[in-house]
N, C-alpha and C. Protein backbone atom coordinates (compact mmCIF):
# COMPACT_ATOMS: atom_id res chain seq x y z
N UNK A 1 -33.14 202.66 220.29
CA UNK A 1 -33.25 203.66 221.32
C UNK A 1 -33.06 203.03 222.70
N UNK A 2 -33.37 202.08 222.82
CA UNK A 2 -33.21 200.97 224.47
C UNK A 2 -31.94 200.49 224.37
N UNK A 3 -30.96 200.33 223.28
CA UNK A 3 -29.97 199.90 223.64
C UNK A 3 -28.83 201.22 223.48
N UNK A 4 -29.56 202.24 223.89
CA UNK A 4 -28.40 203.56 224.19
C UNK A 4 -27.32 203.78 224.88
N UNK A 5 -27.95 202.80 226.39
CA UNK A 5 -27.13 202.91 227.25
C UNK A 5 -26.47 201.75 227.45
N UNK A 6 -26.69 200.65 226.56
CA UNK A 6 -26.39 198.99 226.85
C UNK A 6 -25.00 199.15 227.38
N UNK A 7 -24.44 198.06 228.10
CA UNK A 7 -23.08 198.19 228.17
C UNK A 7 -22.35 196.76 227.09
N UNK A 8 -21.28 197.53 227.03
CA UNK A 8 -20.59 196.46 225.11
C UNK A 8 -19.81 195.76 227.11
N UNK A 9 -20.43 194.62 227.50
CA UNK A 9 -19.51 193.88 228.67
C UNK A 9 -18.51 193.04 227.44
N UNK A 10 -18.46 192.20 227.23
CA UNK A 10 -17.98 191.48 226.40
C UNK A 10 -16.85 191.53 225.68
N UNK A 11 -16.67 192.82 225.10
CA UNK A 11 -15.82 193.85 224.05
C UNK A 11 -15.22 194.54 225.25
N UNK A 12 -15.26 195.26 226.32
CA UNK A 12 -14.79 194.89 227.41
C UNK A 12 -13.41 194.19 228.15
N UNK A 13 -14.34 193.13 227.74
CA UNK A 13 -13.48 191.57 228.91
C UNK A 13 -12.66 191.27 227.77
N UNK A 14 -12.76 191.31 226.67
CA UNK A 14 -11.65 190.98 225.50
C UNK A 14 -10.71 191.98 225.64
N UNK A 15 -10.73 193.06 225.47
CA UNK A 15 -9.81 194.27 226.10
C UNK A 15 -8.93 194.17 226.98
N UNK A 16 -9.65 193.60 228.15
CA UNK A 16 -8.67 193.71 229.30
C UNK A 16 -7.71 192.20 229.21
N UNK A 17 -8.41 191.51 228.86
CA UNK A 17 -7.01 190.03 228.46
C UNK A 17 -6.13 190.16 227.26
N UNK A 18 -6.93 191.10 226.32
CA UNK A 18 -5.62 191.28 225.71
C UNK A 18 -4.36 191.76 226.42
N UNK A 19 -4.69 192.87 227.31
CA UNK A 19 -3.85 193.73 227.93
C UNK A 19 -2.73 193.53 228.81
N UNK A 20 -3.46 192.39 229.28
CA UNK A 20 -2.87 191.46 229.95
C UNK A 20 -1.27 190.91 229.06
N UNK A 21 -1.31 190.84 228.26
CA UNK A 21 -0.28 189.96 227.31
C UNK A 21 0.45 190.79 226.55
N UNK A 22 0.39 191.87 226.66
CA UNK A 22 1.03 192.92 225.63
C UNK A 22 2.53 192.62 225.23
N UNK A 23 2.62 192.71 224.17
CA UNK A 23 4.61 192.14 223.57
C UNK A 23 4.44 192.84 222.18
N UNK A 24 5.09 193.81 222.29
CA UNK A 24 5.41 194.43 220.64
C UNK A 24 5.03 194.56 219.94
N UNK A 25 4.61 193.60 219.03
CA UNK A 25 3.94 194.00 217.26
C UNK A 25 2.35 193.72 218.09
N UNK A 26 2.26 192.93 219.03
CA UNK A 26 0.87 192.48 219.48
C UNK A 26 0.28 194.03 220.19
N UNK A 27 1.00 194.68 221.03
CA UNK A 27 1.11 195.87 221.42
C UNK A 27 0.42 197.18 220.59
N UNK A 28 0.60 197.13 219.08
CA UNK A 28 0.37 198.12 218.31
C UNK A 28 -1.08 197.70 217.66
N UNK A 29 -1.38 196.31 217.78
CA UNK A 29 -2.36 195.73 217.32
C UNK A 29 -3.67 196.29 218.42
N UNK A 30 -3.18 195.90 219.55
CA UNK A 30 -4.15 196.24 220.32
C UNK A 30 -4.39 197.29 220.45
N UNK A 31 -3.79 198.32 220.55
CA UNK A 31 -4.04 199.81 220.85
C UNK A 31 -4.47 199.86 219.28
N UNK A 32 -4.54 199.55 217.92
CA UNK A 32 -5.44 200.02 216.99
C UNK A 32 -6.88 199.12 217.49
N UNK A 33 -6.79 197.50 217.61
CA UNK A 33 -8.17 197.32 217.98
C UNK A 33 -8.80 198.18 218.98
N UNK A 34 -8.37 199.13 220.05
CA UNK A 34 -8.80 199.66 221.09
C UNK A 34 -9.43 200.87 220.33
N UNK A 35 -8.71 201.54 219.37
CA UNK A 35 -8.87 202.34 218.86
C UNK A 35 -10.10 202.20 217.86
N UNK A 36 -10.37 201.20 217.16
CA UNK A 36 -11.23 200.60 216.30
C UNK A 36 -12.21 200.77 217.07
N UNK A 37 -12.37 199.94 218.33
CA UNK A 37 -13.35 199.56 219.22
C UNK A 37 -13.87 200.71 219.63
N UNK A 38 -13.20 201.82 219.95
CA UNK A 38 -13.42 203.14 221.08
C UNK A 38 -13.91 204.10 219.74
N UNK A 39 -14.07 204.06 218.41
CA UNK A 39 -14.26 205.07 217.19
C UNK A 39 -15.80 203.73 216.50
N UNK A 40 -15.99 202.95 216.97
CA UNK A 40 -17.10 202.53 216.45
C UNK A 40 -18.24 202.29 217.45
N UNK A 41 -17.68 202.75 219.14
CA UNK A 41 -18.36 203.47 219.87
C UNK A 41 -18.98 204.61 219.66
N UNK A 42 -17.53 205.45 219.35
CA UNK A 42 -18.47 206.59 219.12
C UNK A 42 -19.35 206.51 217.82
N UNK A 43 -19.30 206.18 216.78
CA UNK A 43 -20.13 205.84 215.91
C UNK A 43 -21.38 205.73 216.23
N UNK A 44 -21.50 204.31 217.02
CA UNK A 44 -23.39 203.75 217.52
C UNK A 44 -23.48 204.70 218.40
N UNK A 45 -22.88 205.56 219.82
CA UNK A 45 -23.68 207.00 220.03
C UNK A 45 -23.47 207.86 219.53
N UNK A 46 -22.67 208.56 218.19
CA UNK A 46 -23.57 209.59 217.67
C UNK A 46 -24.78 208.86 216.83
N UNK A 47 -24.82 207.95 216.24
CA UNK A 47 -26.12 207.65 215.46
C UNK A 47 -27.22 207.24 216.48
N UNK A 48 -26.99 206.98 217.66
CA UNK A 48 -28.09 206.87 218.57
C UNK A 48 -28.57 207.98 219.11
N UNK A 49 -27.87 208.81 218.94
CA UNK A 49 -28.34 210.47 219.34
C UNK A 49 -28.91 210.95 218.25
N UNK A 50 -28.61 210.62 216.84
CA UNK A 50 -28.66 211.43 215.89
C UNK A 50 -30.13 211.09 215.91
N UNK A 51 -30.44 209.43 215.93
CA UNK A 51 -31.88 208.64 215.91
C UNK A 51 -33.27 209.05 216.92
N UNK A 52 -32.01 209.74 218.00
CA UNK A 52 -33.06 209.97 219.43
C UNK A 52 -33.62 211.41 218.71
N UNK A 53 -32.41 212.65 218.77
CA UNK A 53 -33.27 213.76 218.76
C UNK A 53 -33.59 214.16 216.95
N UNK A 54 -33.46 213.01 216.35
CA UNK A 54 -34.58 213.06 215.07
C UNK A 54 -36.16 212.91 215.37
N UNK A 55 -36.03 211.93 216.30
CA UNK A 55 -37.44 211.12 216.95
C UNK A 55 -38.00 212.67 217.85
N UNK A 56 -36.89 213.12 218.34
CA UNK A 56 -37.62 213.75 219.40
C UNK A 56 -38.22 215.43 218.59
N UNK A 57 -37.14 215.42 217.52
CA UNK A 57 -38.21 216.60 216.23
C UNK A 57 -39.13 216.26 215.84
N UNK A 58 -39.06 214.92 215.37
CA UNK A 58 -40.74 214.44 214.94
C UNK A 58 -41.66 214.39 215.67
N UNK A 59 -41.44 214.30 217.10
CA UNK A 59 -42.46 214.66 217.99
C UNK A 59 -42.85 215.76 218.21
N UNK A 60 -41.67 216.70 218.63
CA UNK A 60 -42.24 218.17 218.55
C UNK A 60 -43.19 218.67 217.75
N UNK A 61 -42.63 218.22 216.13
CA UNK A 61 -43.66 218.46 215.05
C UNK A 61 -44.90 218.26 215.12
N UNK A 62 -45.02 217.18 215.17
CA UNK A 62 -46.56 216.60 215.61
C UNK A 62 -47.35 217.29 216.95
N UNK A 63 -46.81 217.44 217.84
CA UNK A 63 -47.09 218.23 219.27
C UNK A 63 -47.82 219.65 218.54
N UNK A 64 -46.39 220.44 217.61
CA UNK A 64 -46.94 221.74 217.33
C UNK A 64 -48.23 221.50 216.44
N UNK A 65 -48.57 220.66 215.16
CA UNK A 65 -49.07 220.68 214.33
C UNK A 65 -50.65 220.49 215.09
N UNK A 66 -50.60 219.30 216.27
CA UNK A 66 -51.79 218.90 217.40
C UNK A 66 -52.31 220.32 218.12
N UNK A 67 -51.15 221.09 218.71
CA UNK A 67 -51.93 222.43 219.37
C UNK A 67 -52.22 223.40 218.28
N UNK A 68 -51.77 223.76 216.96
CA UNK A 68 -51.93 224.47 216.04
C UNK A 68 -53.38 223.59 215.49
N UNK A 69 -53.90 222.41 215.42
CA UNK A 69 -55.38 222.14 215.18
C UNK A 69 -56.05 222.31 216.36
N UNK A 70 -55.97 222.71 217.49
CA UNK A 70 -56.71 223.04 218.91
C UNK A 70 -56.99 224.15 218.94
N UNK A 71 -55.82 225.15 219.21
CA UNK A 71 -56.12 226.20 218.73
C UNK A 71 -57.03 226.86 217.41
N UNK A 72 -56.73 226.26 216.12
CA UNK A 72 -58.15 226.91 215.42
C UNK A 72 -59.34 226.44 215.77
N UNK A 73 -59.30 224.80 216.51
CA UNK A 73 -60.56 224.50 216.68
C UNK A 73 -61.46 225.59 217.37
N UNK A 74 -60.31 225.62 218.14
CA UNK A 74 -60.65 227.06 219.39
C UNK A 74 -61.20 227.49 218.98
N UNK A 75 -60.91 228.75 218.24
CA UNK A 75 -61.03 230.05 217.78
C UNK A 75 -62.17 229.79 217.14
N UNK A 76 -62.52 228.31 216.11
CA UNK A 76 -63.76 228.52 215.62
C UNK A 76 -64.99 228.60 216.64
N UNK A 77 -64.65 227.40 217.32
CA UNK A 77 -65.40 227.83 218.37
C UNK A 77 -65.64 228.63 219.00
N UNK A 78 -65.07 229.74 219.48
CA UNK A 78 -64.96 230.90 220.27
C UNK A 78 -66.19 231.59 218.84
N UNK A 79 -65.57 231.87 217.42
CA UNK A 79 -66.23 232.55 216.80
C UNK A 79 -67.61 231.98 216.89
N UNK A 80 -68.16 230.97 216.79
CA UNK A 80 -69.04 230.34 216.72
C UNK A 80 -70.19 230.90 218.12
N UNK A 81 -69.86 230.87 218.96
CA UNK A 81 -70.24 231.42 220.29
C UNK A 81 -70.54 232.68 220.48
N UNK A 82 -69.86 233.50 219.77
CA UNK A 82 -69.46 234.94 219.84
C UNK A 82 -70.43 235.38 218.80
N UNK A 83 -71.01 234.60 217.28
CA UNK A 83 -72.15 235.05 216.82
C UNK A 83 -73.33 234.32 217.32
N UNK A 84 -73.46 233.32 218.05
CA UNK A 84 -74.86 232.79 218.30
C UNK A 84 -74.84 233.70 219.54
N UNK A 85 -74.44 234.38 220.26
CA UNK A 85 -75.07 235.13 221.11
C UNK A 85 -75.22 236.60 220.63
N UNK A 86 -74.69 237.20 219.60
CA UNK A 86 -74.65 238.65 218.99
C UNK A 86 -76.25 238.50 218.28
N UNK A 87 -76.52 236.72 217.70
CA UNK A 87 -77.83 236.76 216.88
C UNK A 87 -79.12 236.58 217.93
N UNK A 88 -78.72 236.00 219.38
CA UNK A 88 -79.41 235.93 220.83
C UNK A 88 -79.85 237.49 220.84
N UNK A 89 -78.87 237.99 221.33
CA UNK A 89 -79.21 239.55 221.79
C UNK A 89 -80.14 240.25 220.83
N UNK A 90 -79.58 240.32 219.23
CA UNK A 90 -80.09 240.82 218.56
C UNK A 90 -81.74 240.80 217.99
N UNK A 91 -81.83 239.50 218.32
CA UNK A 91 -83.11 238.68 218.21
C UNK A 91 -83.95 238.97 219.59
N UNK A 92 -83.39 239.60 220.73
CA UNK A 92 -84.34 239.74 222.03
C UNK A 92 -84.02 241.50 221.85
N UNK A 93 -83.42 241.94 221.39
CA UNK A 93 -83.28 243.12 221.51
C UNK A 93 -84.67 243.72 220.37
N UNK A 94 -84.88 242.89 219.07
CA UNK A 94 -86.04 243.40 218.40
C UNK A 94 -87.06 242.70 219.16
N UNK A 95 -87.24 242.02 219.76
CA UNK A 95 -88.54 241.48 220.51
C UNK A 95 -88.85 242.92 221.11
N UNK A 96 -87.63 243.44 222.06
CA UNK A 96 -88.26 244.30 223.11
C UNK A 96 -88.73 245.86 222.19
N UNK A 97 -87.92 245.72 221.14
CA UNK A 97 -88.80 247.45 220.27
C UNK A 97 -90.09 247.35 220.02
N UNK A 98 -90.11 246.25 219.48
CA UNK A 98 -91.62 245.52 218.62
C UNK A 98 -92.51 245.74 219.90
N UNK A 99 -91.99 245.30 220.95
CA UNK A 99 -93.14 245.64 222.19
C UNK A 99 -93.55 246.99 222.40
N UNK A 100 -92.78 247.46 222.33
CA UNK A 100 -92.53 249.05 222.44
C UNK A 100 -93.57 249.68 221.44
N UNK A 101 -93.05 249.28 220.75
CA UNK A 101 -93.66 249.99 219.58
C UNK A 101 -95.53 249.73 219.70
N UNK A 102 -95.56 248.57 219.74
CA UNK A 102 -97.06 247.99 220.04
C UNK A 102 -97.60 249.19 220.69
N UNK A 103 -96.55 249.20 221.87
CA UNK A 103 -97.46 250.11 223.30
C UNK A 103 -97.24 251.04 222.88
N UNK A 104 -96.53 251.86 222.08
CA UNK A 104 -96.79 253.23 221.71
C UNK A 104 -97.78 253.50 220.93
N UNK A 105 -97.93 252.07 219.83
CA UNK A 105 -99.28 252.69 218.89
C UNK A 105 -100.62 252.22 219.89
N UNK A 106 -100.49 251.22 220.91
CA UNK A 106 -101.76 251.28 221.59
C UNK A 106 -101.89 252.15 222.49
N UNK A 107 -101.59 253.38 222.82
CA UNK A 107 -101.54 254.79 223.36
C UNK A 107 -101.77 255.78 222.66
N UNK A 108 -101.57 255.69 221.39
CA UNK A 108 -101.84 256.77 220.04
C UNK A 108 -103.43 256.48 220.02
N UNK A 109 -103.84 255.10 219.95
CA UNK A 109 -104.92 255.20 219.07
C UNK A 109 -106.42 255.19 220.79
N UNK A 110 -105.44 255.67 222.11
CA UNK A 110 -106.15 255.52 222.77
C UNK A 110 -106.72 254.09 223.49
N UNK A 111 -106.04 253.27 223.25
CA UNK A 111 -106.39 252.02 223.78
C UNK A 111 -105.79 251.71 225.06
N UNK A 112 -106.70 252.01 226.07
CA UNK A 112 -106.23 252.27 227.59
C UNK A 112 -105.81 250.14 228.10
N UNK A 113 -107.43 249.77 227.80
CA UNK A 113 -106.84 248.50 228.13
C UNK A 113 -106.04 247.64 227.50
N UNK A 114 -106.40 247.77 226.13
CA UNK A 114 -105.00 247.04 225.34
C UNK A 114 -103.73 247.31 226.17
N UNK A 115 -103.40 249.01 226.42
CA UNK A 115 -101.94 249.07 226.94
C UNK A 115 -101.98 247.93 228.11
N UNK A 116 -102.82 248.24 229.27
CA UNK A 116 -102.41 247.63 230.34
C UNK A 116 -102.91 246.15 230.45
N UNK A 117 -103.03 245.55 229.40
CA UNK A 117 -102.81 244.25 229.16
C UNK A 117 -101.65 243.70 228.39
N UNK A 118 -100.62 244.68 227.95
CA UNK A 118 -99.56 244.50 227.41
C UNK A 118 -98.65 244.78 228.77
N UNK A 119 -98.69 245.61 229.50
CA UNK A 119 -98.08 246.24 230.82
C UNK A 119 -98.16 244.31 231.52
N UNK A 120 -99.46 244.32 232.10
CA UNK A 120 -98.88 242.93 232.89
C UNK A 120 -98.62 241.96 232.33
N UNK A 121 -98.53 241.92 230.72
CA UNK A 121 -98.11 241.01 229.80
C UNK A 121 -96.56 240.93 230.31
N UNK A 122 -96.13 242.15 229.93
CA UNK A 122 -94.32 242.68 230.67
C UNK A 122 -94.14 242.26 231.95
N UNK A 123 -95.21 242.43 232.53
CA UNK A 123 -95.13 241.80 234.20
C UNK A 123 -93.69 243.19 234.30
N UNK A 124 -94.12 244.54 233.99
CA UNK A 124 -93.04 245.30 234.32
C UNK A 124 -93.56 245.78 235.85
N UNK A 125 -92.61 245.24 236.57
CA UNK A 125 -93.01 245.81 238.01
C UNK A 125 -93.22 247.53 238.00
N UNK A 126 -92.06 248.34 237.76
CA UNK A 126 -92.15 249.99 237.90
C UNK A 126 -93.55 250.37 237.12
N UNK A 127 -93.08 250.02 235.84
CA UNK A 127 -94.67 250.18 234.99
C UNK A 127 -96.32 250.25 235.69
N UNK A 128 -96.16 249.43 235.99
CA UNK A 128 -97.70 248.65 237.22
C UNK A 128 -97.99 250.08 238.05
N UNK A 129 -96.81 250.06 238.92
CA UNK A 129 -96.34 251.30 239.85
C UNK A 129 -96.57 252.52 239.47
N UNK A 130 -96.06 252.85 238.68
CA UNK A 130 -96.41 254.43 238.18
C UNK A 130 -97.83 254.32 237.75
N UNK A 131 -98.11 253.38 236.93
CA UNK A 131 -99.87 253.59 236.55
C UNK A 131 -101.37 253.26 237.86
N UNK A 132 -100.46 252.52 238.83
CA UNK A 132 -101.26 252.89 239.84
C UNK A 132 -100.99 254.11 240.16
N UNK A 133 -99.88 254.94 240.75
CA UNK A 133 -99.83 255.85 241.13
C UNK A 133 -100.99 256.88 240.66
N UNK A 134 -100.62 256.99 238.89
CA UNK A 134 -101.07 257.61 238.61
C UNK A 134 -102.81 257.44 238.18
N UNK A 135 -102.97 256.06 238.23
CA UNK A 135 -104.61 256.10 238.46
C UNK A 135 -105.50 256.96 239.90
N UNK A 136 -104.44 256.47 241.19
CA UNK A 136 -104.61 257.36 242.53
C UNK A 136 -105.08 259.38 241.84
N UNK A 137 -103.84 259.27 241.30
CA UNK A 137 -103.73 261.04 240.86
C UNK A 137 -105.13 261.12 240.38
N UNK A 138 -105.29 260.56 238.87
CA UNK A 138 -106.32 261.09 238.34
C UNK A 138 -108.07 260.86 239.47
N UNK A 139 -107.87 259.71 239.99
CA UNK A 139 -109.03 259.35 240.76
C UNK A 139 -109.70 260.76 241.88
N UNK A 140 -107.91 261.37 242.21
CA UNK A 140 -107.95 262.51 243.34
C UNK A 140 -108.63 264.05 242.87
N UNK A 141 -107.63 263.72 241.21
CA UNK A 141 -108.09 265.10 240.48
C UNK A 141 -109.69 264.84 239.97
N UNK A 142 -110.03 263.68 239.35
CA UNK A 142 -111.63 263.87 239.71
C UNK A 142 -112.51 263.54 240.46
N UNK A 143 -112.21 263.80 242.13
CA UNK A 143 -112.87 264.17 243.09
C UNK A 143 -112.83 265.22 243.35
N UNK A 144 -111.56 265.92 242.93
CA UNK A 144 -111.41 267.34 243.37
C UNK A 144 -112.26 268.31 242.49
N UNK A 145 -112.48 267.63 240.81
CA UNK A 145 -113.11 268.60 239.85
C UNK A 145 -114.23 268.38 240.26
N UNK A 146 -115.31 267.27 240.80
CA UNK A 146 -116.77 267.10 241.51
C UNK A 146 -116.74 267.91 242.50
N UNK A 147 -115.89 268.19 243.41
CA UNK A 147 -115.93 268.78 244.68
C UNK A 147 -116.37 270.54 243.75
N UNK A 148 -115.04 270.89 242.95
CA UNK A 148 -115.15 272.12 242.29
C UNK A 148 -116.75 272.70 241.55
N UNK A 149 -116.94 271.20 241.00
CA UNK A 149 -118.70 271.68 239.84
C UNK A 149 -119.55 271.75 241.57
N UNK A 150 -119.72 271.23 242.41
CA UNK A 150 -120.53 272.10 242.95
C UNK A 150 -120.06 272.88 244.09
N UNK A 151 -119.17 273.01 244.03
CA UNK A 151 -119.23 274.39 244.78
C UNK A 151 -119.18 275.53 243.78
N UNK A 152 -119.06 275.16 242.28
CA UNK A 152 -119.45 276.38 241.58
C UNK A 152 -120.96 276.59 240.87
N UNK A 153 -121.43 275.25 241.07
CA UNK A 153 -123.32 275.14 241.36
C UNK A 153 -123.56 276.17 242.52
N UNK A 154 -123.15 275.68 243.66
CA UNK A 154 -123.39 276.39 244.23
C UNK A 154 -123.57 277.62 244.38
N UNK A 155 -122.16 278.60 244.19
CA UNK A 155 -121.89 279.84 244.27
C UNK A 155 -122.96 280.34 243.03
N UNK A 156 -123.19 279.51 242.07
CA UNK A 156 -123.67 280.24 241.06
C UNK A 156 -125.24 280.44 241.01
N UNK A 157 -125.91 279.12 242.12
CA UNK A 157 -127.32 279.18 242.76
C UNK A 157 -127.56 280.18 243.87
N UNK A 158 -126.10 280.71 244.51
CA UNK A 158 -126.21 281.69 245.67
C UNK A 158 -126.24 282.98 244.73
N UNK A 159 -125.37 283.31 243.52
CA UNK A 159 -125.35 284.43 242.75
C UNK A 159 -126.78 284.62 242.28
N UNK A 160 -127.37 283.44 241.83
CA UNK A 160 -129.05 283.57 241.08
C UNK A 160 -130.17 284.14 242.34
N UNK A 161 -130.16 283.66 243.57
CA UNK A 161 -130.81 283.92 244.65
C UNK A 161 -130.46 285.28 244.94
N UNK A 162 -129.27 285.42 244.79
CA UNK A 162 -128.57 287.39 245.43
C UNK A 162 -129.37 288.36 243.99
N UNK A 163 -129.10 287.82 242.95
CA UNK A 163 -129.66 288.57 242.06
C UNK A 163 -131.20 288.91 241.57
N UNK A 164 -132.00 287.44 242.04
CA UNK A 164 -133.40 287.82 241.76
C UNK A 164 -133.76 288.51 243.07
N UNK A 165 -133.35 288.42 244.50
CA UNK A 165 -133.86 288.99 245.39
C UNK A 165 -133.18 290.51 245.14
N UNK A 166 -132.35 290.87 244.69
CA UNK A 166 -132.25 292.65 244.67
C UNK A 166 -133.22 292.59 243.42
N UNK A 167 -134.04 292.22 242.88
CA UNK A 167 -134.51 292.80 241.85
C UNK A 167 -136.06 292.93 242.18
């Protein structure tokens, strides 16, 4: 392959001194050695071509066969990735029912603090929020039902007083 481009100097310089001397029968000699010489040229470059882009298929080959093992490596990998996070999700996705579920049966069976020790367990901010809110509500609605029992003590100690005095 390095001697593709060599130059034949030599084969050459014999050429041109023959040429020099040319006479008749010597004449026909030389133009076949020239001819010899110039057809076993072409010879060593086509077989040096033939040698190069044989070499250079066998490389290709190898090239394709190298990205055709990259590529599946790939892909396994890719698959590989693509279920350890489907079994991630799936695995945090039953964490969060199972919680759920907890807090629904600790609401069924009435378990006020269980829930809200599962609530800041969640550290769910909105959660927190609405159940203060709504502790405010209920705190308001029973001040308002105390406010109501006596003023209906009342009315009903003013009805007992209106009624024994007409009698």
């Amino acid at each position: 392959m390095n001697d593709f481009f060599k130059v034949i100097k030599p084969e050459i310089d014999y050429l041109k001194g023959i040429k020099k001397h040319r006479i008749g029968r010597r004449l026909k000699q030389v133009e076949k050695y020239e001819q010899r010489m110039k057809e076993e040229r072409q010879k060593r470059i086509r077989e040096r071509q033939k040698e190069f882009f044989s070499e250079l298929e066998l490389h290709k080959d190898r090239l394709e066969d190298l990205f055709k093992f990259k590529r599946e490596r790939g892909r396994g990998f890719n698959k590989y990735v693509k279920e350890f996070h489907k079994r991630k999700e799936r695995i945090h996705r039953e964490k969060i029912d199972r919680i759920q579920r907890e807090k629904i049966n600790l609401l069924k069976i009435n378990d006020v603090e269980g829930y809200l020790r599962m609530v800041q367990d969640a550290k769910s901010d909105r959660v927190k929020q609405l159940l203060k809110e709504t502790e405010k509500y209920l705190q308001k609605l029973g001040s308002k039902l105390q406010e109501a029992k006596t003023v209906a003590r009342l009315f009903e100690a003013e009805m007992d007083e209106d009624s024994s005095s007409s009698i």
